[in-house]
Protein backbone atom coordinates (compact mmCIF):
# COMPACT_ATOMS: atom_id res chain seq x y z
CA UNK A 1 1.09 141.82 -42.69
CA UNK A 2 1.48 142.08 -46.30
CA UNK A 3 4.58 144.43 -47.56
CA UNK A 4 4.62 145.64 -51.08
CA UNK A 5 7.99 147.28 -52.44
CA UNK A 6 6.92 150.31 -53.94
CA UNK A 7 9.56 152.43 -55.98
CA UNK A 8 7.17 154.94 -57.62
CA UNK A 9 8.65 158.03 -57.98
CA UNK A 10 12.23 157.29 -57.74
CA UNK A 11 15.01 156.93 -60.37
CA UNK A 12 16.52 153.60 -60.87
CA UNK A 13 20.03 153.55 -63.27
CA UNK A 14 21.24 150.14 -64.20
CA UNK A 15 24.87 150.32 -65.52
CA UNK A 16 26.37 147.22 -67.75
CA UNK A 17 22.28 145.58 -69.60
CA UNK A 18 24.35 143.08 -72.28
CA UNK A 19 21.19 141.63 -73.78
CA UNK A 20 17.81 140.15 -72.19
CA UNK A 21 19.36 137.35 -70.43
CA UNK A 22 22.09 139.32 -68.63
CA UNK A 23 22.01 139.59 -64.74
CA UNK A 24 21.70 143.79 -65.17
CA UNK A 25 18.36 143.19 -67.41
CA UNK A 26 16.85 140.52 -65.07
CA UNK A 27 17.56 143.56 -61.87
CA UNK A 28 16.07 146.38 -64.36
CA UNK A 29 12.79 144.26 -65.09
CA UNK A 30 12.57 144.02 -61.36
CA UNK A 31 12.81 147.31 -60.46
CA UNK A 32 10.60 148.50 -63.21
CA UNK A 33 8.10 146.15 -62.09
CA UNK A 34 8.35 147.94 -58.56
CA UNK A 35 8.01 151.01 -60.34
CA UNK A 36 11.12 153.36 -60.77
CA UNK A 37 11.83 155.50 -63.66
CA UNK A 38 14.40 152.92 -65.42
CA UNK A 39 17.23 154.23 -66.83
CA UNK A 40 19.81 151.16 -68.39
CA UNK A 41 22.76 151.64 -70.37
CA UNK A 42 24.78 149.50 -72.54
CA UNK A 43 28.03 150.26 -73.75
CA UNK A 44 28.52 150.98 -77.22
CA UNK A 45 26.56 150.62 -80.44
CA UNK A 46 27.27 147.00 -81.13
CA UNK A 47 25.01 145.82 -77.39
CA UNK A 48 22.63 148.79 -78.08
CA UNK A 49 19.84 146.07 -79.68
CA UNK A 50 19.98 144.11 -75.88
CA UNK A 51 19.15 147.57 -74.29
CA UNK A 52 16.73 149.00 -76.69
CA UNK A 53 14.38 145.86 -76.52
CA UNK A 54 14.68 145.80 -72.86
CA UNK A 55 12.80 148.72 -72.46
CA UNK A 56 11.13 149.15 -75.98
CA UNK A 57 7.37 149.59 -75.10
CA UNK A 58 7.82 150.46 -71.80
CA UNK A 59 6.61 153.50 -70.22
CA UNK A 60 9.37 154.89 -67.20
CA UNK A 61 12.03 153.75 -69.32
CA UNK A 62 14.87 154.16 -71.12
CA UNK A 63 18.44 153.53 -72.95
CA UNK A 64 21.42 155.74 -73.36
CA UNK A 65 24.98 154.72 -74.36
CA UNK A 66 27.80 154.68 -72.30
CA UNK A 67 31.26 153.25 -71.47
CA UNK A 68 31.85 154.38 -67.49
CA UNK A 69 35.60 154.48 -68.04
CA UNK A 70 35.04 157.63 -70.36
CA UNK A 71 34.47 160.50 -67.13
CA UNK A 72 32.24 162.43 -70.08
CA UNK A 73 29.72 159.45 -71.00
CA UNK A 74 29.39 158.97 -67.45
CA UNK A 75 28.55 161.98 -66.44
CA UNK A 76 25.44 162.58 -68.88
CA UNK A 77 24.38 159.19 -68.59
CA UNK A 78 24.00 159.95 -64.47
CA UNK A 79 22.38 163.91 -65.85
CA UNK A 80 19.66 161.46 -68.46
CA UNK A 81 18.79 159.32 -65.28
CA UNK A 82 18.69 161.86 -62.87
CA UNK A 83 16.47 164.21 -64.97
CA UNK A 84 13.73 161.74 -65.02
CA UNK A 85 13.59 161.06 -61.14
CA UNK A 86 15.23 161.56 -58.04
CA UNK A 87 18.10 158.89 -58.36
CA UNK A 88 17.96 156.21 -55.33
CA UNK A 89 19.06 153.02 -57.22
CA UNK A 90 22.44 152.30 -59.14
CA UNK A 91 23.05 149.13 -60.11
CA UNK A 92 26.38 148.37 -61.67
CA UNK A 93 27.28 144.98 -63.73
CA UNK A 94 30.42 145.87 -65.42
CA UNK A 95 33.06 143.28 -65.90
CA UNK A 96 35.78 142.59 -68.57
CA UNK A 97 39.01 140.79 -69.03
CA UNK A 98 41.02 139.86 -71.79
CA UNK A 99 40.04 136.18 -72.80
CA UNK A 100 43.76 135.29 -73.02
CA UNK A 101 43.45 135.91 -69.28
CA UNK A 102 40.86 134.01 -68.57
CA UNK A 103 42.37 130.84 -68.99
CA UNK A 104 45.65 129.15 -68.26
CA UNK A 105 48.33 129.98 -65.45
CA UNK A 106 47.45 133.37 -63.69
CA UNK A 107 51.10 133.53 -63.28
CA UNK A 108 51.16 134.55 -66.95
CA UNK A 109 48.88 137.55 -66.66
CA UNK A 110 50.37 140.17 -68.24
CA UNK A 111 50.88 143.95 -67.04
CA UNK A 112 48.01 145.31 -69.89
CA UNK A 113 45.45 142.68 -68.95
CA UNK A 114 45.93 143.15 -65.30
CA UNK A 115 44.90 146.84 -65.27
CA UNK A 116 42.08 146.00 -67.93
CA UNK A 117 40.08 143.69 -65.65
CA UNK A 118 41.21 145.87 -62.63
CA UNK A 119 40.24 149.46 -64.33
CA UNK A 120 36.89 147.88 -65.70
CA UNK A 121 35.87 145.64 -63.25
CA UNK A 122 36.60 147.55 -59.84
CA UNK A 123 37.60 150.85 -60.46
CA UNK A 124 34.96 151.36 -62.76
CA UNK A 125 32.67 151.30 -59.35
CA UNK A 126 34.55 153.45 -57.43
CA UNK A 127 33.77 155.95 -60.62
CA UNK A 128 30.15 154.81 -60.71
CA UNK A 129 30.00 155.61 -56.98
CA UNK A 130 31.57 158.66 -57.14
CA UNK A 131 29.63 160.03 -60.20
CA UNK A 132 26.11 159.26 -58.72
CA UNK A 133 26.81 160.40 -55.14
CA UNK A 134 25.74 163.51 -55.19
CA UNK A 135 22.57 163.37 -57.35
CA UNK A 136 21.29 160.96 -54.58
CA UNK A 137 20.05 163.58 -52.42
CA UNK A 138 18.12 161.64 -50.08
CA UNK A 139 19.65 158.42 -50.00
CA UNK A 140 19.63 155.28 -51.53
CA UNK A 141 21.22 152.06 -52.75
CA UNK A 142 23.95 151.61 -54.64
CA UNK A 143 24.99 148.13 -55.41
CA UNK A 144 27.55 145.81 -57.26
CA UNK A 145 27.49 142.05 -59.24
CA UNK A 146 30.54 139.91 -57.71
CA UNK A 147 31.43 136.95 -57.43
CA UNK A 148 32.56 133.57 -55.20
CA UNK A 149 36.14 133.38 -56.89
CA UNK A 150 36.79 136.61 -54.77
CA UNK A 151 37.52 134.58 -51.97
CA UNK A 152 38.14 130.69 -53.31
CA UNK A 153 40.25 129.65 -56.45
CA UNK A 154 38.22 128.88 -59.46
CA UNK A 155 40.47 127.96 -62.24
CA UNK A 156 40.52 129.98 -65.50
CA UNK A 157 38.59 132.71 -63.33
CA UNK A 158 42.19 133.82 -62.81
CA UNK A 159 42.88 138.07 -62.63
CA UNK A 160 39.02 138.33 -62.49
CA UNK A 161 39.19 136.50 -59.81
CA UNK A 162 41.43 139.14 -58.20
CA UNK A 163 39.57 141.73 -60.02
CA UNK A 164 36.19 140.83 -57.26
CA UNK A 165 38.55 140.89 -54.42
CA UNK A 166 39.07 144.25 -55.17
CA UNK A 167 35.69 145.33 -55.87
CA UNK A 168 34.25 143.56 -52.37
CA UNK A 169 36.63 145.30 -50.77
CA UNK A 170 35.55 148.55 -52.34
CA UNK A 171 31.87 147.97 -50.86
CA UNK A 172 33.32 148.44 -47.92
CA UNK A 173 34.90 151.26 -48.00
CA UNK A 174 32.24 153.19 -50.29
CA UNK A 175 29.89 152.09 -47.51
CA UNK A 176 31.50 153.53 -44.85
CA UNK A 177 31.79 156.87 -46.28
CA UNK A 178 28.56 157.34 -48.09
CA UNK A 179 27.00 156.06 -44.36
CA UNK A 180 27.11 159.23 -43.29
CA UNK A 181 24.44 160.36 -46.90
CA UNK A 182 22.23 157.33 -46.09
CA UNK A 183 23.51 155.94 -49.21
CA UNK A 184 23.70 151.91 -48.70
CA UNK A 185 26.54 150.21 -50.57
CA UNK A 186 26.33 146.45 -51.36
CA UNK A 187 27.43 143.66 -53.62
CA UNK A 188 25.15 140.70 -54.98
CA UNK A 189 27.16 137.35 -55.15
CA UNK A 190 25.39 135.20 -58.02
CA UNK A 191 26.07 131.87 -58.55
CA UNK A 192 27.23 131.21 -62.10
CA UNK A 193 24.53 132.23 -64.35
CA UNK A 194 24.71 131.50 -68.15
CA UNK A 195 25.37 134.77 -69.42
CA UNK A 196 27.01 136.51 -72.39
CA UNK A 197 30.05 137.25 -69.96
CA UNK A 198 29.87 133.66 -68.74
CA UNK A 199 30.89 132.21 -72.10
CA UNK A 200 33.97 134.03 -71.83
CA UNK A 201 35.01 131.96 -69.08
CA UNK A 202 37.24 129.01 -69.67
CA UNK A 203 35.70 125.92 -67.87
CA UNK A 204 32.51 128.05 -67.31
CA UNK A 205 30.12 124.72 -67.97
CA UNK A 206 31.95 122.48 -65.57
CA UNK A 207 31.69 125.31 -63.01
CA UNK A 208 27.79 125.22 -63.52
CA UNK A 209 27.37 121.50 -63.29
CA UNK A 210 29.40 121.62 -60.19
CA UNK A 211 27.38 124.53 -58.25
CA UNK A 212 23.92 122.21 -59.00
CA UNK A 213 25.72 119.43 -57.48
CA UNK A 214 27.07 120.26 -54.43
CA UNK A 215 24.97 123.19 -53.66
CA UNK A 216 22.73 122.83 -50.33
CA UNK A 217 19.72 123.22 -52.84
CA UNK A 218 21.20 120.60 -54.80
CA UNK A 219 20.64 123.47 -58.15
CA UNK A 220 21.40 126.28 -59.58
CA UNK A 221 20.02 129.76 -59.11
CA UNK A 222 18.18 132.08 -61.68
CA UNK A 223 18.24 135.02 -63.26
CA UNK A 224 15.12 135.84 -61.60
CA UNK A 225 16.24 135.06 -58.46
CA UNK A 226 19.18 137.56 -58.50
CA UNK A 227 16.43 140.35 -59.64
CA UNK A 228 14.45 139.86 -56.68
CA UNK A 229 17.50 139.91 -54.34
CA UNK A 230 18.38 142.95 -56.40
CA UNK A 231 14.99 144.34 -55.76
CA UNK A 232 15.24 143.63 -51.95
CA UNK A 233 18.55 145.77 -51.66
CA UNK A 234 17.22 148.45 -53.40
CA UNK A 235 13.99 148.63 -50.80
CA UNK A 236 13.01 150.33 -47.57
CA UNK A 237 13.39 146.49 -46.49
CA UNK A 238 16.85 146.53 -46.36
CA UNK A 239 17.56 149.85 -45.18
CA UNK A 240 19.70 148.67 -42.38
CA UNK A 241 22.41 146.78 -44.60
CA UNK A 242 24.86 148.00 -45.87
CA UNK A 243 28.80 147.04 -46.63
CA UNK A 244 27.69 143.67 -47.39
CA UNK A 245 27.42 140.99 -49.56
CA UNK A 246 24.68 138.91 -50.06
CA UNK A 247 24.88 135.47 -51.78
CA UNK A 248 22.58 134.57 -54.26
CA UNK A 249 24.20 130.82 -55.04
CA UNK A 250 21.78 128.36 -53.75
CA UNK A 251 23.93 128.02 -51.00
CA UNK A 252 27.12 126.61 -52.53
CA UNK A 253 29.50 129.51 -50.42
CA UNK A 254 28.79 127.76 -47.37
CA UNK A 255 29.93 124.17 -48.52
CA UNK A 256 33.53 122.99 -47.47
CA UNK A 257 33.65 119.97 -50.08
């Protein structure tokens, strides 16, 4: 039996679009393609150009600005989306942390850069979560971008390392009481993808070369690859799973050596 995922008529908002080869744009194309009313954001005027050619010509689509740690921006960024169509997907791929922390002993992390990566790379989901809630009257997906170095040590990943610990175990929680609004709560665990964020991290190319190597399928994964999984969460198809976290890594969580 052939199963088609078919999103028409619901809202899709994709928090975090960098620029055409970030993980958020790869989900957005993917649930536009499925149909949803696309809403992206970016997060200030200098990463508007990424946003505004991801949906430039496309009907069921658009931009807005905003920076989810101001509780204003958020807000009418979650009113835009949810004026176009019910909302039933929210993506969010938000991370930062200060590049002197992203390299060298984590013993050194200071106070300042540990709430930065902490406030902007987990809370901000908790306000994400929070914000969109409500406006998702009849259920849906809501859904996160973490990481392996949650759980394992990968060096110069350092407080964001932490930083995904937090945020995994957020998933959880956010799943268990939004259970009750048949609101599904997940978090997509990519392999390392060379993004704009990516190239922040210190050893970031080793860390690639590494994941093809010892990786059951002996590669890395894709962009496009993460969309679909992306696109799978967000589906009827996985409406029984939630609180989870799926890998998308070619298999390279699995691998003891």
């Amino acid at each position: 039996m052939a199963v088609t995922i078919d999103l028409s008529g619901k809202g899709a908002l994709v928090f975090g679009v960098a620029n055409h080869r970030s993980i958020a744009a790869s989900i957005a194309s993917y649930l536009h393609q499925a149909g949803a009313q696309l809403t992206v954001t970016y997060q200030n005027e200098r990463l508007k150009r990424g946003a505004a050619e991801l949906v430039e010509g496309k009907e069921r689509a658009a931009a807005v600005e905003c920076d989810v740690m101001d509780e204003a921006a958020l807000a009418a960024a979650v009113d835009t989306a949810a004026k176009t169509a019910p909302l039933a997907v929210v993506v969010h791929s938000i991370a930062f942390a200060e590049r002197g922390d992203l390299e060298g002993d984590f013993s050194k992390t200071g106070l300042q850069g540990f709430r930065t990566a902490l406030e902007v790379s987990a809370y901000s989901f908790v306000a994400v979560a929070r914000a969109v809630a409500p406006r998702m009257a009849e259920g849906g997906s809501i859904f996160t971008l973490t990481f392996h170095a949650a759980e394992k040590v990968y060096p110069g990943y350092n407080v964001m390392g932490v930083a995904k610990a937090a945020l995994e175990n957020e998933v959880r929680m956010l799943a268990y009481e939004f259970g009750p609004r048949k609101i599904r709560v997940n978090a997509i665990s990519a392999g390392p993808l060379n993004t704009l964020a990516a190239r922040g991290i210190s050893g970031f190319t080793g860390m690639h070369e590494v994941h093809a190597q010892r990786s059951p399928l002996r590669r890395n994964v894709t962009q496009d690859e993460v969309g679909a999984a992306a696109l799978f969460l967000a589906s009827p198809l996985a409406s029984g799973i939630t609180g989870e976290t799926l890998y998308v890594d070619a298999g390279y969580h699995i691998m003891g050596v």
